[in-house]
Protein backbone atom coordinates (compact mmCIF):
# COMPACT_ATOMS: atom_id res chain seq x y z
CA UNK A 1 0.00 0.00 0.00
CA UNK A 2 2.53 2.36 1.06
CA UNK A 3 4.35 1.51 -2.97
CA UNK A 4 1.24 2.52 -4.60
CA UNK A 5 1.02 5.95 -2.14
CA UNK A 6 4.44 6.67 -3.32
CA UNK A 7 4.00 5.58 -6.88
CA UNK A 8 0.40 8.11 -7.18
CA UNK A 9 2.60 10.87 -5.54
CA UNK A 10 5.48 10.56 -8.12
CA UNK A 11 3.04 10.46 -11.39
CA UNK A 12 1.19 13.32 -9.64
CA UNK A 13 3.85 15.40 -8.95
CA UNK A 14 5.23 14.61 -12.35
CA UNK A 15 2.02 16.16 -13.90
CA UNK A 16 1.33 19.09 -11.86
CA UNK A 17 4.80 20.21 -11.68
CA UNK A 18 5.64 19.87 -15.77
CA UNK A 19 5.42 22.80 -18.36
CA UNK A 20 2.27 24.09 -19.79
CA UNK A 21 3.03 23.85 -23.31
CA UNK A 22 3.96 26.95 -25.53
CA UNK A 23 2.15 28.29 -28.36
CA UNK A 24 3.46 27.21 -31.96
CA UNK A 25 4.88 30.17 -34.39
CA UNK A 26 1.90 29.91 -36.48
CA UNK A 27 -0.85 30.72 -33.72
CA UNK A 28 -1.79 26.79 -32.83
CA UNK A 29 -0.93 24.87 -29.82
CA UNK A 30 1.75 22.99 -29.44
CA UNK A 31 1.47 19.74 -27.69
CA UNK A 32 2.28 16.36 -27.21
CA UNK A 33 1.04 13.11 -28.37
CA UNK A 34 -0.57 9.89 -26.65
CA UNK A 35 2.54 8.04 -26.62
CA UNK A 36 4.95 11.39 -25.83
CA UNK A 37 2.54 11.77 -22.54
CA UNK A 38 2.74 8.45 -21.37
CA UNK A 39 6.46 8.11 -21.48
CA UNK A 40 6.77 11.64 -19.82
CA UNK A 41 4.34 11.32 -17.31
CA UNK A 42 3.95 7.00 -16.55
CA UNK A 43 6.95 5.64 -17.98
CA UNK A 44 9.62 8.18 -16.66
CA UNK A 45 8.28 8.31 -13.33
CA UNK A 46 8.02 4.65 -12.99
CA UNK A 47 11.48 4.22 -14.90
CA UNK A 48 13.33 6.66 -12.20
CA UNK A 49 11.07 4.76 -9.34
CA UNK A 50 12.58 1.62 -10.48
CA UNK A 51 16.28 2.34 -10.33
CA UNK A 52 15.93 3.61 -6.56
CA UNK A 53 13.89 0.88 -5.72
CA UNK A 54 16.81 -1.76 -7.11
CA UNK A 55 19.65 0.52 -5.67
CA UNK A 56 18.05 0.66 -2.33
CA UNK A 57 17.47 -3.12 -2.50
CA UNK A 58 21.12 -4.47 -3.14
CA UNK A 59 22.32 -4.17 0.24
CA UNK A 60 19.37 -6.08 1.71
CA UNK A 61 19.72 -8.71 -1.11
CA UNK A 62 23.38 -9.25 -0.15
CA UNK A 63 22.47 -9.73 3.17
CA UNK A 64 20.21 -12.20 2.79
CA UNK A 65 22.69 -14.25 0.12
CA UNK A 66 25.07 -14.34 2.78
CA UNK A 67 23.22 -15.34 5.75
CA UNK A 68 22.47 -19.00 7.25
CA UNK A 69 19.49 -20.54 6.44
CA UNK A 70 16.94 -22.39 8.60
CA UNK A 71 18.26 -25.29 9.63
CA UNK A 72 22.03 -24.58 8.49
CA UNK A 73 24.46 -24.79 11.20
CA UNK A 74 24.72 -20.74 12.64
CA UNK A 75 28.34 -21.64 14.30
CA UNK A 76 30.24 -24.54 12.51
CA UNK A 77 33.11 -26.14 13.91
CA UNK A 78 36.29 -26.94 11.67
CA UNK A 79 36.33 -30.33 10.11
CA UNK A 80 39.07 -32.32 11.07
């Protein structure tokens, strides 16, 4: 729950905080298409989103590649 909070904050934030588009040379509005839209204001957001979500989840992942599992001797003792 608290992804999707963060998730409808960055693709509203994204929207109300972008450009208002200029006015073409020859009197008509410029603007942006379906697909230009999307990326700009879905796709980047969720892109950017992404990459902090995997940076900020490497250390945990380590951590749990490197630690026992249940059942798996915590403290071994040398062989002999």
């Amino acid at each position: 729950m608290k992804t999707l909070r963060t998730l409808a904050l960055i693709v509203i934030s994204s929207a109300t905080l972008a450009p208002m588009p200029a006015f073409a040379a020859d009197g008509g509005q410029a603007g942006l298409s379906v697909l230009e839209t999307v990326g700009i204001f879905v796709l980047a957001p969720l892109s950017i989103y992404g990459v902090i979500w995997v940076l900020w989840s490497i250390p945990k992942w380590r951590r749990e590649a490197s630690a026992p599992t249940t059942g798996e001797d915590w403290n071994p003792r040398p062989s002999k």
